[in-house]
N, C-alpha and C. Protein backbone atom coordinates (compact mmCIF):
# COMPACT_ATOMS: atom_id res chain seq x y z
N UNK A 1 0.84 -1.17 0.00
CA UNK A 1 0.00 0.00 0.00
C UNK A 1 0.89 1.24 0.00
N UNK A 2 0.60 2.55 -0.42
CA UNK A 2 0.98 3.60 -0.22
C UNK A 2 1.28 4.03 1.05
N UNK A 3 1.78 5.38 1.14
CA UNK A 3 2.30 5.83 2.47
C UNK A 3 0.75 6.64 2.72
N UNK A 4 0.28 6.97 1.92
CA UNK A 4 -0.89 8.05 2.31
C UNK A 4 -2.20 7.04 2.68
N UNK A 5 -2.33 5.22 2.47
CA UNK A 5 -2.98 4.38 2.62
C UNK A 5 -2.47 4.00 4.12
N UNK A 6 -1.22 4.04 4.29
CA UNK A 6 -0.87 3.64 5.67
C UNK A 6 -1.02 3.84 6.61
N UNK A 7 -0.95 6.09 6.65
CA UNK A 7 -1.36 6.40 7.27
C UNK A 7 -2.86 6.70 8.04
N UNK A 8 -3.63 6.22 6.51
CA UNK A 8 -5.23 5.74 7.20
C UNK A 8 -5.22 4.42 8.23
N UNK A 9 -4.87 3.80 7.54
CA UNK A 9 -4.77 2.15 8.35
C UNK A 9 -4.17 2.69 9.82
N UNK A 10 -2.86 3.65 10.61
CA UNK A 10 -2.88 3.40 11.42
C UNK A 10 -3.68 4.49 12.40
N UNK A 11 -4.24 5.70 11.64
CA UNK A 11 -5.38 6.17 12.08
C UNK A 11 -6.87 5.88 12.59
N UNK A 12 -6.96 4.10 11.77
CA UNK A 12 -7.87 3.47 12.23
C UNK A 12 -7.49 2.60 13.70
N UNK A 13 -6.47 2.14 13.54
CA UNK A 13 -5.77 1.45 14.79
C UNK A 13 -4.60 0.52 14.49
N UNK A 14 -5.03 0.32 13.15
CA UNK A 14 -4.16 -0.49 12.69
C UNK A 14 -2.52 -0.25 12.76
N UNK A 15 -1.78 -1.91 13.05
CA UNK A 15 -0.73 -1.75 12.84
C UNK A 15 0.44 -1.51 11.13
N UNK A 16 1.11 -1.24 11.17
CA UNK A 16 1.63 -1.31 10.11
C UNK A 16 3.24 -1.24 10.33
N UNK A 17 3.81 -1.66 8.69
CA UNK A 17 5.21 -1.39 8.69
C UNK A 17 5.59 -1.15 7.11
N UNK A 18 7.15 -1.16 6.79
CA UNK A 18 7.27 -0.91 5.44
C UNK A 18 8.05 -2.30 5.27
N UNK A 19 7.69 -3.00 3.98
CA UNK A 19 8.06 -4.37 3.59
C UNK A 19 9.40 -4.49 4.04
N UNK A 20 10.51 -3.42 4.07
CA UNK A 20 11.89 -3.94 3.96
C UNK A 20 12.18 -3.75 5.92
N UNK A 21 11.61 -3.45 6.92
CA UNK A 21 11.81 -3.71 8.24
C UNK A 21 11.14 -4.90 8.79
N UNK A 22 12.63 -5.42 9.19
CA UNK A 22 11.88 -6.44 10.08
C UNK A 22 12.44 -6.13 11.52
N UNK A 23 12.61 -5.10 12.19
CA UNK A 23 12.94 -4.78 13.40
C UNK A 23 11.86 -3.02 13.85
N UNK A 24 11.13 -2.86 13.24
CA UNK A 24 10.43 -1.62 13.15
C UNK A 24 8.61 -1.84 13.14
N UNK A 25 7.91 -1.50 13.88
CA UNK A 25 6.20 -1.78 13.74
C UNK A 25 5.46 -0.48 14.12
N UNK A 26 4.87 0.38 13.55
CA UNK A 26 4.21 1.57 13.64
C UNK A 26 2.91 1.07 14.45
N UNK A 27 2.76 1.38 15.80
CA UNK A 27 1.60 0.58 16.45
C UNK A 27 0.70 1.44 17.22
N UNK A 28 0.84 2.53 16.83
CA UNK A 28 -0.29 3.28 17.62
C UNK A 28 -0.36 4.80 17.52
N UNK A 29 -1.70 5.14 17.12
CA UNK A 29 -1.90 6.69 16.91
C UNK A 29 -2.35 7.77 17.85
N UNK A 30 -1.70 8.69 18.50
CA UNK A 30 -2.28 9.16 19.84
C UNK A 30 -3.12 10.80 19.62
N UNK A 31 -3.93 10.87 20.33
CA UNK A 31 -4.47 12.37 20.27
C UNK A 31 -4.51 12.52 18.65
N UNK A 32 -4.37 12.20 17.58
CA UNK A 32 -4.60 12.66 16.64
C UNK A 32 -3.08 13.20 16.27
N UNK A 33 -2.43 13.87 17.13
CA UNK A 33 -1.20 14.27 16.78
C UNK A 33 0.17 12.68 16.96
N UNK A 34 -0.10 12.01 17.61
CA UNK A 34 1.51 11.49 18.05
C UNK A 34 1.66 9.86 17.29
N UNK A 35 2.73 10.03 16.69
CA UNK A 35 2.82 8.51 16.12
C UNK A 35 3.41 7.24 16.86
N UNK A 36 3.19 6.41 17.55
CA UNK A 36 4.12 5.60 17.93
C UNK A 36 4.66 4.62 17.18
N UNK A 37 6.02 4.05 17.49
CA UNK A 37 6.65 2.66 16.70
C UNK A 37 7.56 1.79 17.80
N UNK A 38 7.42 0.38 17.60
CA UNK A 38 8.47 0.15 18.45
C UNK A 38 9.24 -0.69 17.79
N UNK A 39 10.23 -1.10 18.46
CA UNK A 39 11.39 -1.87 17.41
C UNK A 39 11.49 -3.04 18.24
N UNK A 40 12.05 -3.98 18.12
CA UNK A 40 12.60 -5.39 18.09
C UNK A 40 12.83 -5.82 19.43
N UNK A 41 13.48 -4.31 20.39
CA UNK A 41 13.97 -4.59 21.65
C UNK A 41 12.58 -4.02 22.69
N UNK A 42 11.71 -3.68 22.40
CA UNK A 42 10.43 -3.60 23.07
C UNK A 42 10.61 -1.89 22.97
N UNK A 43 11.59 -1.38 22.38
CA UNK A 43 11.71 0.20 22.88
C UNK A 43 10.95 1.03 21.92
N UNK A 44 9.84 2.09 22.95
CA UNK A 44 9.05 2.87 21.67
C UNK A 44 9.54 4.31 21.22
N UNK A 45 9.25 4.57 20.22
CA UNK A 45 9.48 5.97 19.72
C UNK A 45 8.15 6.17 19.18
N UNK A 46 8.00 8.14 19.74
CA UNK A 46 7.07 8.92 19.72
C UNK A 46 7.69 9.77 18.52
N UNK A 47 6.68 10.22 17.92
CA UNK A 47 6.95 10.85 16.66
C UNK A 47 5.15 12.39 16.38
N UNK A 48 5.93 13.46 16.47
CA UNK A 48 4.60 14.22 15.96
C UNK A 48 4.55 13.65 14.79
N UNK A 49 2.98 13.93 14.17
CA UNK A 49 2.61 13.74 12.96
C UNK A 49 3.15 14.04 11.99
N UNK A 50 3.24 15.60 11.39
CA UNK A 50 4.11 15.96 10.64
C UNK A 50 5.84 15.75 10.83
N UNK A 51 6.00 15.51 12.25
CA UNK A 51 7.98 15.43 12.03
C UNK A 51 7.38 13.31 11.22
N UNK A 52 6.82 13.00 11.81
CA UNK A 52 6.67 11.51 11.29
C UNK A 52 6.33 11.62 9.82
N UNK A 53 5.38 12.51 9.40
CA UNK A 53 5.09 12.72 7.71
C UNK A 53 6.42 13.18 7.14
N UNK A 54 7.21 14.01 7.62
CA UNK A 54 8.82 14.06 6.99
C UNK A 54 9.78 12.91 6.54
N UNK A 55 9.74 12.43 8.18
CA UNK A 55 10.76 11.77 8.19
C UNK A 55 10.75 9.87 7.48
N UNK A 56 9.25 9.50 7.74
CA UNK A 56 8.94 8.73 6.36
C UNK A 56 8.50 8.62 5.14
N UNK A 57 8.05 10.03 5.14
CA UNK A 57 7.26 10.03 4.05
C UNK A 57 8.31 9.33 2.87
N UNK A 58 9.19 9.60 2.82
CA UNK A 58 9.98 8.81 1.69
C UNK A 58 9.56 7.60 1.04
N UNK A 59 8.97 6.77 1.74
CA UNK A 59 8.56 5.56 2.01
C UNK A 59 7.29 5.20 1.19
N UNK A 60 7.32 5.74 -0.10
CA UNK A 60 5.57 6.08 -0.92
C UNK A 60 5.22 4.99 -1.09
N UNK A 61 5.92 4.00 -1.44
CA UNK A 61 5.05 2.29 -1.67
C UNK A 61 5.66 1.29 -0.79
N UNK A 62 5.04 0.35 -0.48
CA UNK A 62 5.48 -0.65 -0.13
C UNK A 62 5.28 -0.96 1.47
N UNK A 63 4.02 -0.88 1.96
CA UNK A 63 3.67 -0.07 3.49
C UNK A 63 2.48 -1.54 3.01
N UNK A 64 2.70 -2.24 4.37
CA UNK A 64 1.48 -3.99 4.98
C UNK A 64 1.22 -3.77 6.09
N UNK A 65 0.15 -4.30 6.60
CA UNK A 65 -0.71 -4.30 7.15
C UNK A 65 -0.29 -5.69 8.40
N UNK A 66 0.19 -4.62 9.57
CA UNK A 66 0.65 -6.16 10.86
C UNK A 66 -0.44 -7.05 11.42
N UNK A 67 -0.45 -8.49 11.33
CA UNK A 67 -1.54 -9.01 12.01
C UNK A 67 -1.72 -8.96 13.50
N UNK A 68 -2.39 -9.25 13.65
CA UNK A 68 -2.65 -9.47 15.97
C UNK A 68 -1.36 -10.83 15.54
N UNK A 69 -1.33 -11.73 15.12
CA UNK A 69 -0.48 -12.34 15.57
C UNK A 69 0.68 -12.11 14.96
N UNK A 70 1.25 -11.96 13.94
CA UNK A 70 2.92 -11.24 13.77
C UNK A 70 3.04 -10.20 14.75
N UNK A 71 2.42 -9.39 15.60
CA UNK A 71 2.67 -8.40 15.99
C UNK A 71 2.97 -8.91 17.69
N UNK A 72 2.20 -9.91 17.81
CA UNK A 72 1.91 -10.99 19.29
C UNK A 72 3.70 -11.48 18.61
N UNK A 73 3.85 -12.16 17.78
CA UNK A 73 5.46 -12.68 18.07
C UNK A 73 6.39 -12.10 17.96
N UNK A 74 5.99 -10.77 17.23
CA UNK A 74 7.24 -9.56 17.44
C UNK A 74 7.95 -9.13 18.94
N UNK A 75 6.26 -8.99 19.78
CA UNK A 75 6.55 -8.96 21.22
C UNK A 75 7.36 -9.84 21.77
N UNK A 76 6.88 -10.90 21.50
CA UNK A 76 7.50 -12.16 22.39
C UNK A 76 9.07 -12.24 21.97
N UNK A 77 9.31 -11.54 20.78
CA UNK A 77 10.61 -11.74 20.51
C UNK A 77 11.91 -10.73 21.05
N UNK A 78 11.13 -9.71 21.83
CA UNK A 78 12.21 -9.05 21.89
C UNK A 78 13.40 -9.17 22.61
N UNK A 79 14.23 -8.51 22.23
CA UNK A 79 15.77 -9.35 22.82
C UNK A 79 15.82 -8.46 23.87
């Protein structure tokens, strides 16, 4: 999906990522303004909207959709 599709999906609640991370999961949208992501080691990063529309926007194709369970063994995996 697109980056401008992604960012609906995680406006709805949905998780997401971009095909080429496998240590990165965009998992939660706050107040309307704040993006969260966490990575591999359980650690999250907060992102405003627009510094987050900058700093991925690069990212125009190639944006899937995380299931409850890839996202359940991402957790369990962290080192």
């Amino acid at each position: 999906m697109t980056f401008k599709q992604a960012i609906e999906e995680i406006k709805k609640g949905n998780r997401v990522k971009h095909k080429s991370w496998d240590s990165l999961i965009i998992d939660g949208f706050y107040a309307n303004t704040t993006v969260s992501l966490t990575d591999d080691r359980g650690y999250p990063y907060y992102f405003d909207l627009d510094d987050f529309l900058k700093r991925f926007g690069k990212f125009k194709n190639g944006w899937i959709l995380v299931s409850v369970d890839e996202y359940i063994e991402f957790c369990n995996n962290w080192r």
